[in-house]
Protein backbone atom coordinates (compact mmCIF):
# COMPACT_ATOMS: atom_id res chain seq x y z
CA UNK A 1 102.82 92.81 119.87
CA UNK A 2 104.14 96.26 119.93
CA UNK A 3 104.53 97.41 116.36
CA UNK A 4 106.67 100.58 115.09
CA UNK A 5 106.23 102.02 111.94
CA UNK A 6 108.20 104.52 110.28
CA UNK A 7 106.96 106.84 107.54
CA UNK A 8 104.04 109.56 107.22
CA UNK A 9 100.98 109.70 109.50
CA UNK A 10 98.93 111.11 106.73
CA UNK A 11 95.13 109.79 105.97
CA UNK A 12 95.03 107.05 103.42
CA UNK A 13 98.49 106.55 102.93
CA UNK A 14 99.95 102.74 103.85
CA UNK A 15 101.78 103.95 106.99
CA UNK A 16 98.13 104.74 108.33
CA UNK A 17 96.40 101.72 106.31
CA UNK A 18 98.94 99.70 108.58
CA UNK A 19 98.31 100.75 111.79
CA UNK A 20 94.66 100.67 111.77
CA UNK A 21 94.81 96.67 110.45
CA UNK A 22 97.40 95.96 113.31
CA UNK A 23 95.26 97.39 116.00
CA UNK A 24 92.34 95.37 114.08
CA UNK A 25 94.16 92.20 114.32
CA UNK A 26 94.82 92.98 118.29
CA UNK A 27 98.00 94.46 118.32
CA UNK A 28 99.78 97.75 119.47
CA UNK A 29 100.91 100.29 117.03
CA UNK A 30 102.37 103.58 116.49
CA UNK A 31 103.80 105.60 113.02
CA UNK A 32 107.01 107.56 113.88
CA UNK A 33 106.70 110.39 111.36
CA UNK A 34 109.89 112.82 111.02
CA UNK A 35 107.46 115.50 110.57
CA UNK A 36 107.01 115.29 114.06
CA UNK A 37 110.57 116.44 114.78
CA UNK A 38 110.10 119.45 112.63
CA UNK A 39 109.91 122.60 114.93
CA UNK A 40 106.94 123.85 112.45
CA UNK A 41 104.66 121.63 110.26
CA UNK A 42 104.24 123.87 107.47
CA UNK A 43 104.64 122.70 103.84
CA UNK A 44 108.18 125.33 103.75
CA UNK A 45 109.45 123.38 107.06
CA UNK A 46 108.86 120.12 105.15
CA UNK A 47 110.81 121.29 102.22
CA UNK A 48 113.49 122.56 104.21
CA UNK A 49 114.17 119.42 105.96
CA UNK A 50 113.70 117.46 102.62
CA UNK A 51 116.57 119.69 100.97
CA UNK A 52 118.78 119.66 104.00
CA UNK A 53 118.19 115.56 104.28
CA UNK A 54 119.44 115.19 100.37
CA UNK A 55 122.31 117.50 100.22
CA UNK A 56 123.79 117.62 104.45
CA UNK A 57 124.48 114.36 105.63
CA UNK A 58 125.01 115.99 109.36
CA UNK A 59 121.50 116.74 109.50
CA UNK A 60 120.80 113.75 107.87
CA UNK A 61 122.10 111.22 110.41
CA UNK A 62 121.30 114.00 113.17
CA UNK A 63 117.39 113.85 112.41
CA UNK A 64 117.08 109.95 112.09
CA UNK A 65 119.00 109.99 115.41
CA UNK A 66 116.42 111.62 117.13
CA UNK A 67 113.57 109.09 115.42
CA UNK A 68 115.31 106.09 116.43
CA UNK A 69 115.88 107.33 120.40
CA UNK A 70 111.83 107.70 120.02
CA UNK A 71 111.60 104.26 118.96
CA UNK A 72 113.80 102.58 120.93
CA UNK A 73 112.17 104.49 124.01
CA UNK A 74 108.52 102.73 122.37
CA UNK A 75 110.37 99.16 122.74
CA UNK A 76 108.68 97.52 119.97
CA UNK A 77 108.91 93.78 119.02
CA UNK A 78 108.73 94.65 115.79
CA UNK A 79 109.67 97.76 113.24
CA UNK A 80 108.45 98.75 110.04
CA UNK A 81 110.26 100.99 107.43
CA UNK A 82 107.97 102.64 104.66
CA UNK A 83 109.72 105.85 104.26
CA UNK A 84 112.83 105.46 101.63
CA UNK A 85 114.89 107.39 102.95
CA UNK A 86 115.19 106.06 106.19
CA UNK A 87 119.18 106.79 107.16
CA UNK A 88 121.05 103.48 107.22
CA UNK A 89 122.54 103.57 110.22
CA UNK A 90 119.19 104.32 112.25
CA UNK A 91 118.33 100.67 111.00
CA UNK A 92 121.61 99.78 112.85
CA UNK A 93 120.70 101.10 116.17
CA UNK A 94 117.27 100.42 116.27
CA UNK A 95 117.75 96.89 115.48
CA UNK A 96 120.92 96.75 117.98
CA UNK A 97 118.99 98.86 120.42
CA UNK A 98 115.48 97.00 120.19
CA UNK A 99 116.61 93.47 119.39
CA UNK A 100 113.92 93.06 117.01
CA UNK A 101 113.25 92.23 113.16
CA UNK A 102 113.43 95.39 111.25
CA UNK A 103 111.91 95.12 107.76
CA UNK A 104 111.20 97.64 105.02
CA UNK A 105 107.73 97.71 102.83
CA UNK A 106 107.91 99.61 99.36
CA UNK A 107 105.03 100.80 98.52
CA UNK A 108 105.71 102.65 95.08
CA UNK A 109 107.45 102.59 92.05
CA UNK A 110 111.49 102.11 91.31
CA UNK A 111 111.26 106.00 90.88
CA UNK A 112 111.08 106.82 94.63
CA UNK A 113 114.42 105.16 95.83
CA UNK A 114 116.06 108.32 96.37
CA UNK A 115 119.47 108.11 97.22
CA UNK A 116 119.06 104.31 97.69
CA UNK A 117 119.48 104.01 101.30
CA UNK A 118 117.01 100.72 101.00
CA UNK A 119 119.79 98.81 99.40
CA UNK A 120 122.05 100.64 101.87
CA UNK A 121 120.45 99.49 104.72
CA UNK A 122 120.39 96.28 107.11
CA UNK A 123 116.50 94.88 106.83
CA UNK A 124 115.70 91.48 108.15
CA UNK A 125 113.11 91.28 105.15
CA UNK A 126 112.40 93.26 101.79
CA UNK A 127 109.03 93.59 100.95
CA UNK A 128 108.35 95.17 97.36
CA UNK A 129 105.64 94.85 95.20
CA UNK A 130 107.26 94.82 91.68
CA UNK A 131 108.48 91.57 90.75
CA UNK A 132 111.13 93.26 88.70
CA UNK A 133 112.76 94.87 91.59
CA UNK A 134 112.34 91.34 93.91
CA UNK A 135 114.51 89.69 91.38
CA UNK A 136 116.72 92.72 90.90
CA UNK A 137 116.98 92.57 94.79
CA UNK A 138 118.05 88.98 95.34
CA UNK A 139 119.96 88.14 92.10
CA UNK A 140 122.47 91.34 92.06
CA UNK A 141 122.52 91.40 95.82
CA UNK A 142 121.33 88.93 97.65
CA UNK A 143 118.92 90.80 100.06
CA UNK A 144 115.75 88.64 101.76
CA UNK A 145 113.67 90.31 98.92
CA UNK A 146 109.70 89.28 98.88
CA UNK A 147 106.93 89.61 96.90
CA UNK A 148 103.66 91.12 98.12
CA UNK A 149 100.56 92.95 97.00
CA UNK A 150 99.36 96.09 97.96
CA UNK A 151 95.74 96.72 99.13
CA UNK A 152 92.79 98.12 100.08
CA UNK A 153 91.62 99.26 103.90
CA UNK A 154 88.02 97.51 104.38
CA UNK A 155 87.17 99.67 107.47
CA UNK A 156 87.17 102.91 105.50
CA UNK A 157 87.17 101.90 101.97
CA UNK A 158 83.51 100.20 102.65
CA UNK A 159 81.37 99.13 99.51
CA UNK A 160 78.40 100.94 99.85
CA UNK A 161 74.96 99.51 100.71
CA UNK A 162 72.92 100.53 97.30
CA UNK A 163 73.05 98.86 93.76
CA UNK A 164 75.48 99.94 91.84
CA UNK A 165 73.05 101.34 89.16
CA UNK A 166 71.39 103.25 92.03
CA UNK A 167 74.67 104.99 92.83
CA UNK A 168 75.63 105.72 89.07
CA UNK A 169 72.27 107.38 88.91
CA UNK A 170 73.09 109.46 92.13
CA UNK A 171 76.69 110.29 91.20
CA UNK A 172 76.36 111.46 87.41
CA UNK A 173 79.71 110.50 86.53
CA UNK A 174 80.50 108.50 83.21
CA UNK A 175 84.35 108.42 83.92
CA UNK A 176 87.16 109.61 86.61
CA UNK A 177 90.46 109.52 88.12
CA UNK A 178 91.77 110.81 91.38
CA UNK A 179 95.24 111.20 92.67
CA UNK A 180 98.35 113.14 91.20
CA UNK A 181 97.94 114.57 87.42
CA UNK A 182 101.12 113.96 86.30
CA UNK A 183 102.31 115.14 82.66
CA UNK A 184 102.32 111.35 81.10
CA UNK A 185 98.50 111.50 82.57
CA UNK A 186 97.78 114.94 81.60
CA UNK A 187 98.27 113.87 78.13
CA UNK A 188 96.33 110.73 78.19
CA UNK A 189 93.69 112.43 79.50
CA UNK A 190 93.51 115.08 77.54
CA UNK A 191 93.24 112.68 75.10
CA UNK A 192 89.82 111.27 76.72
CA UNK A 193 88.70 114.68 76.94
CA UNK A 194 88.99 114.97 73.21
CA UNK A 195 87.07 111.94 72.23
CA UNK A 196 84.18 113.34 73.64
CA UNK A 197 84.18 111.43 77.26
CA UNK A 198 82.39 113.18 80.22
CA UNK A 199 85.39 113.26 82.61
CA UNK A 200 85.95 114.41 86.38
CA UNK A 201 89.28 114.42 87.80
CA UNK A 202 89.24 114.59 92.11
CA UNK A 203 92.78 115.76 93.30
CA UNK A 204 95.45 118.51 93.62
CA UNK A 205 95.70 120.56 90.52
CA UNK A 206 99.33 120.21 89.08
CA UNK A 207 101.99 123.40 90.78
CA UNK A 208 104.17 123.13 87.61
CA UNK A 209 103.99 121.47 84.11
CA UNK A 210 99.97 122.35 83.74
CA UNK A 211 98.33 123.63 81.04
CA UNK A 212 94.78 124.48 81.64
CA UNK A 213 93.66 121.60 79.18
CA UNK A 214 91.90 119.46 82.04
CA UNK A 215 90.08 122.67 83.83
CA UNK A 216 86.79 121.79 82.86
CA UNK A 217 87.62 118.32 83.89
CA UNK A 218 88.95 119.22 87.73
CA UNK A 219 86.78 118.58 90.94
CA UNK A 220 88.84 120.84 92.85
CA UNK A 221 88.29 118.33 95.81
CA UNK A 222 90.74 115.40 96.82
CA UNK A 223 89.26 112.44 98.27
CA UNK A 224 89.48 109.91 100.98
CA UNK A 225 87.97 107.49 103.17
CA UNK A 226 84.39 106.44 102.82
CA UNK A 227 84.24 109.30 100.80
CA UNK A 228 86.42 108.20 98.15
CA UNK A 229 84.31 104.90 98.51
CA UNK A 230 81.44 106.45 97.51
CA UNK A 231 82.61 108.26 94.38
CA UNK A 232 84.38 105.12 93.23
CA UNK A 233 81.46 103.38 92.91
CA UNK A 234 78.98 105.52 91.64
CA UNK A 235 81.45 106.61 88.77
CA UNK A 236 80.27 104.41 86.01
CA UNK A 237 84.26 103.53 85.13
CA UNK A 238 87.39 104.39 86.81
CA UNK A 239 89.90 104.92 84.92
CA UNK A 240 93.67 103.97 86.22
CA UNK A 241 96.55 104.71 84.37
CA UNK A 242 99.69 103.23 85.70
CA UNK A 243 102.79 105.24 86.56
CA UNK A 244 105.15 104.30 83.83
CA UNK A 245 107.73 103.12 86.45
CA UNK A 246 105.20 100.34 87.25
CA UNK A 247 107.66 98.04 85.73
CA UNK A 248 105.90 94.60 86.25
CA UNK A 249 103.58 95.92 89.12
CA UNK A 250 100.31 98.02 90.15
CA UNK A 251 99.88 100.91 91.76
CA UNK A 252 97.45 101.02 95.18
CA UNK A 253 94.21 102.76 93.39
CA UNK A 254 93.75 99.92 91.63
CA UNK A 255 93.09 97.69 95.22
CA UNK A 256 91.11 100.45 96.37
CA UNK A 257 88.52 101.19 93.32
CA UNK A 258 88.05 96.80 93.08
CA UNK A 259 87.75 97.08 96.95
CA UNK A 260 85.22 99.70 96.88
CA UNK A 261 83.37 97.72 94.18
CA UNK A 262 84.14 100.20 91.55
CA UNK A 263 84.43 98.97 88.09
CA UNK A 264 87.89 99.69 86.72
CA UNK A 265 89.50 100.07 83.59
CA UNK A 266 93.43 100.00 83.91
CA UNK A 267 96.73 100.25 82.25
CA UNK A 268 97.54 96.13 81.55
CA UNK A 269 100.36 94.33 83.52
CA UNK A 270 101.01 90.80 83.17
CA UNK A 271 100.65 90.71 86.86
CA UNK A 272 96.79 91.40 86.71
CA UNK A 273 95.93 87.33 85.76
CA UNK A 274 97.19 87.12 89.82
CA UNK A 275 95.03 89.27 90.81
CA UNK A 276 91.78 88.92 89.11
CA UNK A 277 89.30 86.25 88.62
CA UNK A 278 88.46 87.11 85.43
CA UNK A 279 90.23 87.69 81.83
CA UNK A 280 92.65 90.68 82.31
CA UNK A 281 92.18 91.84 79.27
CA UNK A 282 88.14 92.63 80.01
CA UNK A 283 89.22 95.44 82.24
CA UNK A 284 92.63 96.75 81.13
CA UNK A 285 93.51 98.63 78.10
CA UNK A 286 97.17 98.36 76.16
CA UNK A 287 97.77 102.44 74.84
CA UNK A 288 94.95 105.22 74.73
CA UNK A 289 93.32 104.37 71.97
CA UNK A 290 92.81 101.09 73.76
CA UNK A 291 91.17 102.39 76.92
CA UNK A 292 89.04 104.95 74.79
CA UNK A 293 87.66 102.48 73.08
CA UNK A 294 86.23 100.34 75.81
CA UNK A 295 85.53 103.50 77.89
CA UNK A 296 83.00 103.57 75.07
CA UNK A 297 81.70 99.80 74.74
CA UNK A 298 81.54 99.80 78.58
CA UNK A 299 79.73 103.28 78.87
CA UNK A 300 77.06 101.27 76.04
CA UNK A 301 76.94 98.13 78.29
CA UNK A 302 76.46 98.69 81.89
CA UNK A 303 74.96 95.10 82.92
CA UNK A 304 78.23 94.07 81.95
CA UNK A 305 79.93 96.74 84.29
CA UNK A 306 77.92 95.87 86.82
CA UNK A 307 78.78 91.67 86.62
CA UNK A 308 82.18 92.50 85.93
CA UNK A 309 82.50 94.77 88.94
CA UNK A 310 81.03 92.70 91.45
CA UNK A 311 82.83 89.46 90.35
CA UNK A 312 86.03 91.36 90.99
CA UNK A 313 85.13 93.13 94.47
CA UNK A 314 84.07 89.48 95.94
CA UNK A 315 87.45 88.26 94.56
CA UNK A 316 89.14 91.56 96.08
CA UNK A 317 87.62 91.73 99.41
CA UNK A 318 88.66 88.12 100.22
CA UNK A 319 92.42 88.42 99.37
CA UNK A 320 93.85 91.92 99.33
CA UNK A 321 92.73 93.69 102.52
CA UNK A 322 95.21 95.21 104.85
CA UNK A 323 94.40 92.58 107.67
CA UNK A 324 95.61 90.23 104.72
CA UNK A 325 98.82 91.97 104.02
CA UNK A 326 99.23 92.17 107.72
CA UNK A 327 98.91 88.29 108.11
CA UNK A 328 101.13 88.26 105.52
CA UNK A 329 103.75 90.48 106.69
CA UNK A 330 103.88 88.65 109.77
CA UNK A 331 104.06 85.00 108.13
CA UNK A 332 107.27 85.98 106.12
CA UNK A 333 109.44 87.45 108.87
């Protein structure tokens, strides 16, 4: 199976997770980036194009004219949208052109629907995480909506080979969090910070909104791969706070840290009894004061970090690996 994918060719994201578990699984497959039909790839280029997408519909319909000709030239028997704002009427011609299923995988929050060409455009199949939006989907407009759950890439993501007490002792790191610092997680963290917690935060500092408060907390270093693997799970807890658009869903750190065999603390969903074998409430926290608290008990007990942790990763690594979602994917088309 040839297998098109449409969305951003960068390291770690889903688009890449994707492609690496189709070729796994024996297939063919290739990401169609837009970034490709840039004439520069520089971060001012990228911005340019973004503005020009949102506010010129011309150049909008011009630029996802020129992706679908590259896709329809690939021939694939099946196409994937993750991008949202993948113009409408490209879904037209690629699936008139191509004669295939076309289907669209969300892999963030309700925030990120831009000008809502998803619900604009033809899909064969929905696929969105949030069980909010899946109902939203199929009750207000009847669209093939499904359920699915993000997850973790097993080939690069790779539990390492040591105890986990052996890597805490290596690492040195009571507590951290990696990704975007945005102000709702500024605050909360600042808020560890206060209460005394060693803290180390890997990721982009913040180009607007940020205060300084976290400094001494900053890596300077974003991770990914193995090596994001390896800080996961010598970091006594990980601490996951959910983006407050997570209506009824999680976000994909929280797949990668159980998948690495990290323990976890995270912001609680009712969602989480589906997707752990244990008592959500042992490894989720409702409000700060909440997730301080067992930040503390947990830092106090490690044996129980430990059992807790591997319990989850034998549960995670079984279930929520991108050849899974893959199998998946394919099953409900």
């Amino acid at each position: 199976m040839k297998v098109a994918i449409i969305g951003s060719k960068a390291e770690d994201s889903m688009e890449n997770n994707l492609k690496e578990s189709f070729e796994y699984l024996g297939h063919e497959a290739r990401i169609f980036d837009i970034i490709d039909l840039l004439p520069v790839n520089n971060k001012y280029s990228i911005l340019i194009d973004k503005l020009l997408r949102h506010y010129s519909e011309f150049y909008d319909h011009r630029i996802f004219n020129k992706l679908s000709e590259r896709i329809i030239e690939y021939n694939p028997d099946l196409v994937i949208g993750v991008y949202r704002f993948i113009h409408p009427h490209a879904v037209d011609i690629i699936k008139e052109e191509c004669l295939c299923p076309v289907i669209h995988i969300n892999p963030d929050a309700l925030t990120t629907f831009e000008l809502q060409q998803v619900f604009a455009s033809n899909y064969d199949v929905w696929f969105t995480k949030d069980p909010y939006i899946v109902r939203f989907m199929k009750d207000n407009m009847k669209l093939n909506a499904k359920l699915y759950c993000e997850a973790f890439n097993s080939h690069k993501h790779i539990k390492p080979n040591i105890s986990k007490e052996e890597a805490e002792r290596k690492a040195k790191i009571d507590v951290m969090t990696y990704g975007t610092i945005y102000p709702y997680r500024a605050r909360m963290l600042k808020l560890v910070l206060d209460a005394g917690i060693n803290l180390k935060i890997y990721g982009v500092i913040p180009h607007r909104f940020y205060k300084h408060s976290l400094d001494k907390a900053y890596q300077h270093k974003y991770i990914v791969g193995q090596e994001k693997a390896d800080v996961l799970y010598g970091s006594k807890i990980v601490f996951n706070q959910m983006h407050y658009a997570e209506i009824e869903s999680v976000n994909c750190r929280f797949f990668e840290v159980n998948g690495s065999g990290a323990f976890q603390l995270s912001d609680y969903r009712p969602i989480l009894k589906d997707l752990l074998p244990i008592d959500p409430e042992l490894v989720s926290f409702k409000g700060i004061d909440d997730g301080i608290d067992k930040i503390k008990y947990y830092l106090a007990h490690p044996k129980e970090r430990y059992d807790l942790a591997n319990k989850i990763y034998n549960y995670t690594s079984t279930r929520f690996s991108y050849e899974n979602l893959v199998k998946f994917i394919l099953s409900n088309i």
